[in-house]
N, C-alpha and C. Protein backbone atom coordinates (compact mmCIF):
# COMPACT_ATOMS: atom_id res chain seq x y z
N UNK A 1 3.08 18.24 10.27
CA UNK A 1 3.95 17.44 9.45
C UNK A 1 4.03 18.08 8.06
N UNK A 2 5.15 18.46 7.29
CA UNK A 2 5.86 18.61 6.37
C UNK A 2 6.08 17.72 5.64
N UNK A 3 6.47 18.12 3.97
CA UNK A 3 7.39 16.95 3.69
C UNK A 3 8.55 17.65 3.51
N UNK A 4 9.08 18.51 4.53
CA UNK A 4 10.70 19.08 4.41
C UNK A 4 10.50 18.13 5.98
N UNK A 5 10.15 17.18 6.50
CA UNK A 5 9.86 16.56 7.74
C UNK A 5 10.73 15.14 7.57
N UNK A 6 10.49 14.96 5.96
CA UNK A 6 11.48 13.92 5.55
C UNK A 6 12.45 14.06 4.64
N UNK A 7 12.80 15.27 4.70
CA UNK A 7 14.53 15.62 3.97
C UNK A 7 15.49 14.97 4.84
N UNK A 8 16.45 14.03 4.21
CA UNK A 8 17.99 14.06 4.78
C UNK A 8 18.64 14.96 4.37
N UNK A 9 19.78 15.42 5.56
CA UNK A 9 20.76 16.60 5.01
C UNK A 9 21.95 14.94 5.16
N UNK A 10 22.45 15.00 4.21
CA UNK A 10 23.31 13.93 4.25
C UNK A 10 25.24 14.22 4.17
N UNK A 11 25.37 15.25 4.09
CA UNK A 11 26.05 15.99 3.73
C UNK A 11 27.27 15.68 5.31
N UNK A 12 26.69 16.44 6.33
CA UNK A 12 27.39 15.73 7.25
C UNK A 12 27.67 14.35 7.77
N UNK A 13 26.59 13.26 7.51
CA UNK A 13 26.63 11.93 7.94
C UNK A 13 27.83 11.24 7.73
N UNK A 14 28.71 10.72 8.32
CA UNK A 14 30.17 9.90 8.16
C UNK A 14 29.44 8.46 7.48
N UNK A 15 30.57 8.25 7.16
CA UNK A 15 30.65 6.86 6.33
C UNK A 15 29.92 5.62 7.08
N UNK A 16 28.81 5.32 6.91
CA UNK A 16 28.09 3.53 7.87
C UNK A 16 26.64 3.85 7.36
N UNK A 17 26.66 3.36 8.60
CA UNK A 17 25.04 2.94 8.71
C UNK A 17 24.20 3.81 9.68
N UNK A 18 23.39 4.51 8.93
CA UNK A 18 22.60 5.51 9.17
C UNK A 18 20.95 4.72 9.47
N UNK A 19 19.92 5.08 10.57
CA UNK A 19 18.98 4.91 10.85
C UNK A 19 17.59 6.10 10.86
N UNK A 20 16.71 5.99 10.04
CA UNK A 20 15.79 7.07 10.17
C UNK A 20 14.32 6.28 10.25
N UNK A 21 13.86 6.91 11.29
CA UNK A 21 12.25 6.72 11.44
C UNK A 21 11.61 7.40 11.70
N UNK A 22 10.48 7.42 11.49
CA UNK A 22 9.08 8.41 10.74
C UNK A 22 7.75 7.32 11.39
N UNK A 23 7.59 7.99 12.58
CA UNK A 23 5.79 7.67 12.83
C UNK A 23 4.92 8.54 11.69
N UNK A 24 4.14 7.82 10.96
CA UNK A 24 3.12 8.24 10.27
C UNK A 24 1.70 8.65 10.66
N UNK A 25 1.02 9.63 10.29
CA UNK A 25 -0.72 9.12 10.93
C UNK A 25 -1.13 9.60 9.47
N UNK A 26 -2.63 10.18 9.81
CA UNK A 26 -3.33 10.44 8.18
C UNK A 26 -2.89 11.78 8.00
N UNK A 27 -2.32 12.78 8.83
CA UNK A 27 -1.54 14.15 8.42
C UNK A 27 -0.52 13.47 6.67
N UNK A 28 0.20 12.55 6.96
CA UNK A 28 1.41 11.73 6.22
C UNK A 28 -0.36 12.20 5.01
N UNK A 29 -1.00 11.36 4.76
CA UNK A 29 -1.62 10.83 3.35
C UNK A 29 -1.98 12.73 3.32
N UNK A 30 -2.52 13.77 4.13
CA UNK A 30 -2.85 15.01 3.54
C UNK A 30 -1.83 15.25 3.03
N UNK A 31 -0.55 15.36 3.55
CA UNK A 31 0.31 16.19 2.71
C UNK A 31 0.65 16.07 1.54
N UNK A 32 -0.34 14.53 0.59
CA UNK A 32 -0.06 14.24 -0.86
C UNK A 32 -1.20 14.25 -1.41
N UNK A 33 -2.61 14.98 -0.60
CA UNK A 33 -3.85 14.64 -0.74
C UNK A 33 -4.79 13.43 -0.94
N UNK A 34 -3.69 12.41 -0.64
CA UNK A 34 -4.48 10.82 -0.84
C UNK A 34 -5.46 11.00 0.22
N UNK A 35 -6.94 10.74 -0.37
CA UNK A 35 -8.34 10.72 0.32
C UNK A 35 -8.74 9.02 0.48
N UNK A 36 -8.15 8.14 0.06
CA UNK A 36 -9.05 6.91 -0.48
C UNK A 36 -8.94 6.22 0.78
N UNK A 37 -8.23 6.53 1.80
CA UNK A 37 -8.15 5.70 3.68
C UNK A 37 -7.78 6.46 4.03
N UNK A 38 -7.96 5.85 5.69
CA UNK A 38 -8.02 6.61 6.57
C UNK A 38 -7.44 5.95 7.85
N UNK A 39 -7.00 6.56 9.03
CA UNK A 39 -6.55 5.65 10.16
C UNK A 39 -5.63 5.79 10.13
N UNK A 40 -4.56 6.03 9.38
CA UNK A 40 -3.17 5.60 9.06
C UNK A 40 -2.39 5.33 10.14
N UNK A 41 -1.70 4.33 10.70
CA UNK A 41 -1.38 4.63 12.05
C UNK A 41 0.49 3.39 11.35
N UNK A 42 1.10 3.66 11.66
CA UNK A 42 2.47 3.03 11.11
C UNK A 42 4.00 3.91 11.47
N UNK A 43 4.81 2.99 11.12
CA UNK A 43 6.20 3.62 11.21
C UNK A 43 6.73 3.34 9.94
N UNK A 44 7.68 4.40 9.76
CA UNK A 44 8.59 3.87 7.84
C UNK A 44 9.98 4.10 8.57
N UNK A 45 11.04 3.34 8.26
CA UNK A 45 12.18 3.18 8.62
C UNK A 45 13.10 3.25 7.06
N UNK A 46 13.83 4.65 7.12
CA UNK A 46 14.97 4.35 6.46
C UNK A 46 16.28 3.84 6.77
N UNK A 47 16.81 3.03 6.23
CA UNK A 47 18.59 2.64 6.42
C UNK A 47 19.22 3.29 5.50
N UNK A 48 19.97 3.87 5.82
CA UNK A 48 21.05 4.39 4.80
C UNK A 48 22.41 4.06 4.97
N UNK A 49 22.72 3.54 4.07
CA UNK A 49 24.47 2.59 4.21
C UNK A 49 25.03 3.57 3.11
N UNK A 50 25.90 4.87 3.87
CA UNK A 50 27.02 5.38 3.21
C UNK A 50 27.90 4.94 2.88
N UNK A 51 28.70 5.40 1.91
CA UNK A 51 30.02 5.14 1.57
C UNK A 51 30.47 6.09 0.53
N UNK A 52 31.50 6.55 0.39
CA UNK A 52 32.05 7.83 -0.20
C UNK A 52 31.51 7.94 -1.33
N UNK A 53 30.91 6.92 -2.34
CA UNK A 53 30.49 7.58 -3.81
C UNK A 53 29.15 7.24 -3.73
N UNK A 54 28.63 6.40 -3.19
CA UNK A 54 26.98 5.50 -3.14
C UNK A 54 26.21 5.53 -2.23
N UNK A 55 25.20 5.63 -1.93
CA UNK A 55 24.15 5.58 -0.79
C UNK A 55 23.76 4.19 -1.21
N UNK A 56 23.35 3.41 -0.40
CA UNK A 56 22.31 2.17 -0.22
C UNK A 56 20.69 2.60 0.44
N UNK A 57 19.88 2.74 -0.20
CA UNK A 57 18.59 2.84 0.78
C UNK A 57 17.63 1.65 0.72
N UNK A 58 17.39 1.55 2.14
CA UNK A 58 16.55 0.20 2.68
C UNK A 58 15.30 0.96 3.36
N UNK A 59 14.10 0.99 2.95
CA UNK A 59 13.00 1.87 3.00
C UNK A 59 11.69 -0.04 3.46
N UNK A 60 11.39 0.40 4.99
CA UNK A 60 10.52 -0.18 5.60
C UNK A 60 9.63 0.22 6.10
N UNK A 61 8.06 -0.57 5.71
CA UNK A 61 7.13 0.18 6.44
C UNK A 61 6.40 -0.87 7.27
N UNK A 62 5.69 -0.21 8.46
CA UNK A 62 4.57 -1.78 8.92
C UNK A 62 3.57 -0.70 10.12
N UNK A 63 2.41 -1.00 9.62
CA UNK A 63 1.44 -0.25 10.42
C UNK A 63 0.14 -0.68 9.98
N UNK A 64 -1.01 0.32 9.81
CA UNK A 64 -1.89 0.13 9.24
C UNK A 64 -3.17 1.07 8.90
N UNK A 65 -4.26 0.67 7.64
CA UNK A 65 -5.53 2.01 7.70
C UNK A 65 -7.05 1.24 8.24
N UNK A 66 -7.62 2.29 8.74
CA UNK A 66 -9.07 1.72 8.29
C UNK A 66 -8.99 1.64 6.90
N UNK A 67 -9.91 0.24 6.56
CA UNK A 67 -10.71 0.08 5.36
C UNK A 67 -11.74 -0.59 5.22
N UNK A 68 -12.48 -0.46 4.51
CA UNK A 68 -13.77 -1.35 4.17
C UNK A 68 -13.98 -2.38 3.21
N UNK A 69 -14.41 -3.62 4.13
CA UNK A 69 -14.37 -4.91 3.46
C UNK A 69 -15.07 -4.91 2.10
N UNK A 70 -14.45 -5.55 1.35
CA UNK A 70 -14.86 -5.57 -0.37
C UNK A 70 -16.40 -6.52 -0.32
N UNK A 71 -15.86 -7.62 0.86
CA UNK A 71 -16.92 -8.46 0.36
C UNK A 71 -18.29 -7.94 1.54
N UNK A 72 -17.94 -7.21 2.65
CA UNK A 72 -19.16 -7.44 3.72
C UNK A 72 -19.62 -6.09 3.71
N UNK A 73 -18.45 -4.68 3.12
CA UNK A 73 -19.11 -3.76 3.03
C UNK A 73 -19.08 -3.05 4.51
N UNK A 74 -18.04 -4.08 6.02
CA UNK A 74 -17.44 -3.49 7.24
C UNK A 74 -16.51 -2.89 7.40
N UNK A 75 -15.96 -1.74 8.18
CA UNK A 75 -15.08 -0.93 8.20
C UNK A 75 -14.28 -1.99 9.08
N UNK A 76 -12.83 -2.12 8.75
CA UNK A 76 -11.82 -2.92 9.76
C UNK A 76 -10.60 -2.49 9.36
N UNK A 77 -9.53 -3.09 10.79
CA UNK A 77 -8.21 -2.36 10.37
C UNK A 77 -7.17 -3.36 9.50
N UNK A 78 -6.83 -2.77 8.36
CA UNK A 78 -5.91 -3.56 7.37
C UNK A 78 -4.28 -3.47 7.77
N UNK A 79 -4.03 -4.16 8.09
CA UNK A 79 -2.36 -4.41 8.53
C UNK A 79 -1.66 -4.04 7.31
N UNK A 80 -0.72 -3.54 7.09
CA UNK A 80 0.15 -3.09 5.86
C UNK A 80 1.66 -3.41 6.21
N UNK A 81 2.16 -3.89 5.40
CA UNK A 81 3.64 -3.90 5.39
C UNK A 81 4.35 -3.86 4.07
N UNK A 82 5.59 -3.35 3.88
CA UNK A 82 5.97 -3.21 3.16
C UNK A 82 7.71 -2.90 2.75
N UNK A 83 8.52 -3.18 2.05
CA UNK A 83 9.74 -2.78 1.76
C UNK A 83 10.67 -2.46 0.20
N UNK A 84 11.04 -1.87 0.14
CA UNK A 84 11.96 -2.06 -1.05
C UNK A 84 13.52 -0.94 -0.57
N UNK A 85 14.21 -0.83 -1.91
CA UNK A 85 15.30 -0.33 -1.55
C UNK A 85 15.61 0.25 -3.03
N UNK A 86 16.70 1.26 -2.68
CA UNK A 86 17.17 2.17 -3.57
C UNK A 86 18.64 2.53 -3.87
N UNK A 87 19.36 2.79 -4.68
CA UNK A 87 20.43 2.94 -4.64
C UNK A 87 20.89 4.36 -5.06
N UNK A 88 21.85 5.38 -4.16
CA UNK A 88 21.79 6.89 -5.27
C UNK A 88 23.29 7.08 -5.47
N UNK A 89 23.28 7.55 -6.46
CA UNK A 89 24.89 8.07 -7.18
C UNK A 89 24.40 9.51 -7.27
N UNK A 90 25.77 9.69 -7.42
CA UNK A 90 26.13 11.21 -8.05
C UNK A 90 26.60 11.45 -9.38
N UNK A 91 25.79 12.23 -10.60
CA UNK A 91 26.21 12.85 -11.74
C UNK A 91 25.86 13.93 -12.06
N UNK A 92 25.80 14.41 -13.31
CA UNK A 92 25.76 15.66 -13.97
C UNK A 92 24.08 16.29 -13.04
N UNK A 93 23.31 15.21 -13.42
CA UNK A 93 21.51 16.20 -13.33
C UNK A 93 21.06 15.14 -12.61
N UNK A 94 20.05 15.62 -11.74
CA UNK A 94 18.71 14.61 -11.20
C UNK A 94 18.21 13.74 -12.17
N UNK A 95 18.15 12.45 -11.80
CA UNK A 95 17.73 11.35 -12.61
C UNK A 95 16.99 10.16 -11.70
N UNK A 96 15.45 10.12 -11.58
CA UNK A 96 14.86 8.94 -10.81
C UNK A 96 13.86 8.18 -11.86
N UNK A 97 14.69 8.27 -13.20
CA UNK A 97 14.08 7.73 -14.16
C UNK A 97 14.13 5.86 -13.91
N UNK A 98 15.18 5.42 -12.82
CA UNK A 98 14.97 3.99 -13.24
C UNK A 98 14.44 4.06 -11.78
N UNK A 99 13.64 3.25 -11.57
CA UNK A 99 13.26 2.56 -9.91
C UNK A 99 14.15 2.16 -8.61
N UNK A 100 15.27 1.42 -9.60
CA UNK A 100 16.17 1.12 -8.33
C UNK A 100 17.56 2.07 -8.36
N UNK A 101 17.48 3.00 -9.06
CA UNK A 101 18.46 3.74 -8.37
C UNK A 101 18.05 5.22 -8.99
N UNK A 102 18.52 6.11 -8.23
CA UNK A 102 18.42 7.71 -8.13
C UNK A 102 19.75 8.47 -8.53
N UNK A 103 19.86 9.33 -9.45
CA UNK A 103 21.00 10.11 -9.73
C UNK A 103 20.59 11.55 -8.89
N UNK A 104 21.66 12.14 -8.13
CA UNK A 104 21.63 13.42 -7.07
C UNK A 104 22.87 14.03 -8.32
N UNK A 105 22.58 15.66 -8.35
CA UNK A 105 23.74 16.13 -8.89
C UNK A 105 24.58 16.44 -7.83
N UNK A 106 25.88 16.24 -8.38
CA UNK A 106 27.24 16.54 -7.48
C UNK A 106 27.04 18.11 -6.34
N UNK A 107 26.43 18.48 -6.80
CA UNK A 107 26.38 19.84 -5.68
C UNK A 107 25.13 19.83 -4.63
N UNK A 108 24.31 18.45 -4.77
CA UNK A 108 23.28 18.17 -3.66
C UNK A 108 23.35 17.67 -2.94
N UNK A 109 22.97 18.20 -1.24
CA UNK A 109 23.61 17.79 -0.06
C UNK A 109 22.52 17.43 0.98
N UNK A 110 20.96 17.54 0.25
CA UNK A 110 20.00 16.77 0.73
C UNK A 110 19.49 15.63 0.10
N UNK A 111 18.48 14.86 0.56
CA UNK A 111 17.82 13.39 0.15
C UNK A 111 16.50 13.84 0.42
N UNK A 112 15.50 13.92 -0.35
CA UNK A 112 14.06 14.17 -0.24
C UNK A 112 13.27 12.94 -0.66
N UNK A 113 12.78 12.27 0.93
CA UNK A 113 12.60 10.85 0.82
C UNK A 113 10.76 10.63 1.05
N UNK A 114 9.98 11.84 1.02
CA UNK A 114 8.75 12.26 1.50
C UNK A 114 7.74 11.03 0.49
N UNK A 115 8.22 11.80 -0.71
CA UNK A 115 7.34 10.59 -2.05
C UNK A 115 7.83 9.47 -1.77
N UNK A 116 9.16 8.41 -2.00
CA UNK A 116 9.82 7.47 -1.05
C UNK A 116 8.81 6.27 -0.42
N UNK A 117 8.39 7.28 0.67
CA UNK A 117 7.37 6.68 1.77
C UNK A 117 6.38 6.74 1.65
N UNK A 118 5.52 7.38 0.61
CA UNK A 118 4.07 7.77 0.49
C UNK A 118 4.07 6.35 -0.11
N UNK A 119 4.98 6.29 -1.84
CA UNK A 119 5.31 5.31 -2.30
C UNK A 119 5.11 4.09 -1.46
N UNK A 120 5.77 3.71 -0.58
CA UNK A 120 5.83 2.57 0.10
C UNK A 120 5.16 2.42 0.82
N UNK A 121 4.25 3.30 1.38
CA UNK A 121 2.99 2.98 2.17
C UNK A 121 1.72 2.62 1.18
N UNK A 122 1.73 3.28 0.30
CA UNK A 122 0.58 3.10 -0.72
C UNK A 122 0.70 1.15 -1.32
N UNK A 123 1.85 1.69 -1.64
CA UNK A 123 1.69 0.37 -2.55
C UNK A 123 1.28 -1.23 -1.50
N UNK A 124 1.78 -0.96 0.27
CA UNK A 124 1.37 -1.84 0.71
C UNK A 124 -0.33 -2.05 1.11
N UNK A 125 -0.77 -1.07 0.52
CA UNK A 125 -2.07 -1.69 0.62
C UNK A 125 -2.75 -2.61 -0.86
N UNK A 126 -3.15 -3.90 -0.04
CA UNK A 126 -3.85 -4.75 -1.19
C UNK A 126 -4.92 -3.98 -1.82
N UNK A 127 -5.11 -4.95 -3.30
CA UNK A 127 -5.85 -4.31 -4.25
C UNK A 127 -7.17 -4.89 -3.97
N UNK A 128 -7.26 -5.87 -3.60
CA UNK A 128 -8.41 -6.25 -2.75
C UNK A 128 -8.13 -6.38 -1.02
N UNK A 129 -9.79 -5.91 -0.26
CA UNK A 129 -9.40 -5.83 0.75
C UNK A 129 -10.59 -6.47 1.41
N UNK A 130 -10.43 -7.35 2.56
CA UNK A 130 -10.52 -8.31 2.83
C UNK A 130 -10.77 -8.29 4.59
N UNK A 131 -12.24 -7.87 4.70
CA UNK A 131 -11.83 -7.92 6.06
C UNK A 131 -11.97 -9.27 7.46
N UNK A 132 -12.33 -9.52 8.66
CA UNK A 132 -12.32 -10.64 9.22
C UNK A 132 -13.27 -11.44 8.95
N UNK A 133 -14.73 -10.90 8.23
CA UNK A 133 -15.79 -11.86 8.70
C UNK A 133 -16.04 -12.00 6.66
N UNK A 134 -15.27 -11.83 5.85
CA UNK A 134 -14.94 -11.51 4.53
C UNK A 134 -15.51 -12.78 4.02
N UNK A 135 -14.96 -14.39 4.78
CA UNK A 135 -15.08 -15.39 4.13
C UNK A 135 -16.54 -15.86 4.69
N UNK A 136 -17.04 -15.64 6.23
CA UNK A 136 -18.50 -15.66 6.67
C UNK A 136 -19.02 -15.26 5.65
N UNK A 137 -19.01 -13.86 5.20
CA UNK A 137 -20.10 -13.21 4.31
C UNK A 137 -20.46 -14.64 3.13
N UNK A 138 -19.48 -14.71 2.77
CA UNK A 138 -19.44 -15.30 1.41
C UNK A 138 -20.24 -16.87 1.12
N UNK A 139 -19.62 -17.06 2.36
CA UNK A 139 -20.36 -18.82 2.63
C UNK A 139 -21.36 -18.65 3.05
N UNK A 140 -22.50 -17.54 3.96
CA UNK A 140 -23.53 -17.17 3.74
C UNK A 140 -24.33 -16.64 2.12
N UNK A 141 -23.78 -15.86 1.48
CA UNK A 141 -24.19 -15.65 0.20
C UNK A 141 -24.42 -17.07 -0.54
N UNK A 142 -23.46 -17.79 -0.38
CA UNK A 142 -23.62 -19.45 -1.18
C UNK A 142 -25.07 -20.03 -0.98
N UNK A 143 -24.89 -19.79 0.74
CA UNK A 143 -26.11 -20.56 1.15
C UNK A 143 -27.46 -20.02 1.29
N UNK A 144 -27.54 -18.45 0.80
CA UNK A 144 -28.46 -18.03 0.09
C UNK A 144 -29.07 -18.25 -1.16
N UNK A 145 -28.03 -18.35 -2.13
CA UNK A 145 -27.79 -18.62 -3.22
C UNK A 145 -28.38 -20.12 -3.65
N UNK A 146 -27.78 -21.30 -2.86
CA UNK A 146 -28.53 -22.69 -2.78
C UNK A 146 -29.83 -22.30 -2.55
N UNK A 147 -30.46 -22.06 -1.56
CA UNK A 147 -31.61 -22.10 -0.70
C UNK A 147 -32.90 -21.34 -1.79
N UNK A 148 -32.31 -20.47 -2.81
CA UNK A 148 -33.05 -19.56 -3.44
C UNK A 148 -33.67 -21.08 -4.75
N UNK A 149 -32.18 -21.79 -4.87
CA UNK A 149 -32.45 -22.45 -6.25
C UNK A 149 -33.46 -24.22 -5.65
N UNK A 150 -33.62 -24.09 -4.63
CA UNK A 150 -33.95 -24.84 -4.37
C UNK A 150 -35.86 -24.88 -4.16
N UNK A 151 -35.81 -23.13 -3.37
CA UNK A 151 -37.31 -22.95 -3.02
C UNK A 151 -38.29 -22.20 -4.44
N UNK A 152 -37.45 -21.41 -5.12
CA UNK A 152 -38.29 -20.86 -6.32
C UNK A 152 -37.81 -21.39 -7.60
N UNK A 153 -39.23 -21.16 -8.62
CA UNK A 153 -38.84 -21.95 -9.69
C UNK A 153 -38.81 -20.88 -10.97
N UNK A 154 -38.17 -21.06 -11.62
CA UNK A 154 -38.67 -19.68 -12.93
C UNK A 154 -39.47 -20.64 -14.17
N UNK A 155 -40.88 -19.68 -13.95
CA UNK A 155 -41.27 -20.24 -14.96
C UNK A 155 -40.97 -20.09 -16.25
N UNK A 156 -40.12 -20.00 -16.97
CA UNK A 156 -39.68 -20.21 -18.02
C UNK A 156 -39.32 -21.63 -18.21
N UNK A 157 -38.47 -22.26 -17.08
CA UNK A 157 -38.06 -23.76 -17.00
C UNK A 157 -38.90 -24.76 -16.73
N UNK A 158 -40.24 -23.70 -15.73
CA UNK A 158 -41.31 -24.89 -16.16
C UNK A 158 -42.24 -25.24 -16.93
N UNK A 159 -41.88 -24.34 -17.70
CA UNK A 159 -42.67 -24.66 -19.26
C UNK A 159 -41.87 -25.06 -20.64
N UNK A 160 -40.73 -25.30 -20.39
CA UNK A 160 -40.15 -26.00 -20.85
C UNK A 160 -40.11 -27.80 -19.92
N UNK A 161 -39.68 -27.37 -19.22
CA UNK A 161 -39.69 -29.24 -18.47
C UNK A 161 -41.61 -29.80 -18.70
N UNK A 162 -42.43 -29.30 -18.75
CA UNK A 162 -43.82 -29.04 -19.03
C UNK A 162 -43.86 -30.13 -20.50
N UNK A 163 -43.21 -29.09 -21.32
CA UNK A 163 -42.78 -30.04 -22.77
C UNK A 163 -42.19 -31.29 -22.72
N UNK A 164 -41.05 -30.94 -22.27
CA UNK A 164 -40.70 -32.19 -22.24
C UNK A 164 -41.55 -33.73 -21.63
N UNK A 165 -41.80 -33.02 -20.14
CA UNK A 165 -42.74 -34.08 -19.52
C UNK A 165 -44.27 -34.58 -20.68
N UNK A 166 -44.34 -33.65 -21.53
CA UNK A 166 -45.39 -34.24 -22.38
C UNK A 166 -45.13 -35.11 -23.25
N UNK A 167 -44.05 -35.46 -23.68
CA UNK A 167 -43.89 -35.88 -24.75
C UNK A 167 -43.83 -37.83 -24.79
């Protein structure tokens, strides 16, 4: 896998509705060197709605990585999904200075959609991650947590309650 793997030549495509899909695995995250997961297993779907001066892009992803639970510290698989969309014109120079739309100069007859999808796979992973037994862990920790304040005492508090009880 390339990322000339996700160039459109758009140049020939007639006027509608255009369909592109891209199985991903973790080759997809080497070719941008993202190390931080692993597993990658997903599809990204572009739509492209031509029309003589404008592209429409509808950029979908849904798959998923290994990751490791924040709270239990278990490796499990994180479901990912994700979408947004783009709009490209044609002017003088390359311009992907705003988010939702892309300037192509008039003499460019490809779409290089590689970052695109890295983009949209990345961002669908949560910033916390959360795996099945995530909320077990936790309601165990509680009830560690009770059980501790219940069986030991710090003596600092009992020499203060000590005082008090003297008085």
């Amino acid at each position: 896998m390339k990322t000339k793997d996700f160039n459109i030549l758009f140049s020939g495509l007639s006027v509608g509705t255009h369909h592109f899909d891209f199985e991903l695995n973790d080759t997809f995250f080497e070719l941008f060197g993202y190390t931080d997961y692993t597993g990658l297993q997903g599809n990204a779907r572009m739509t492209m709605l031509k029309s003589e001066t404008v592209f429409d892009l509808d950029f979908t992803f849904k798959g998923s990585i290994d990751a490791l639970c924040d709270i239990m510290n278990e490796l499990f698989t994180q479901e990912l999904e994700n979408s947004f969309s783009i709009q490209v014109k044609f002017g003088e120079e390359y311009n992907d200075e705003n988010e939702e739309l892309l300037i192509l100069p008039h003499s460019e007859h490809t779409l290089k959609i590689a970052q695109n999808i890295y983009e949209l796979v990345v961002l669908s992973i949560p910033s916390k991650l959360l795996g099945p037994n995530a909320g077990n862990g936790l309601e165990d920790f509680i009830e560690e947590v009770e059980e501790l304040k219940e069986t030991e005492s710090d003596p600092r508090w009992d020499q203060l309650k000590n005082l008090l009880n003297n008085k």
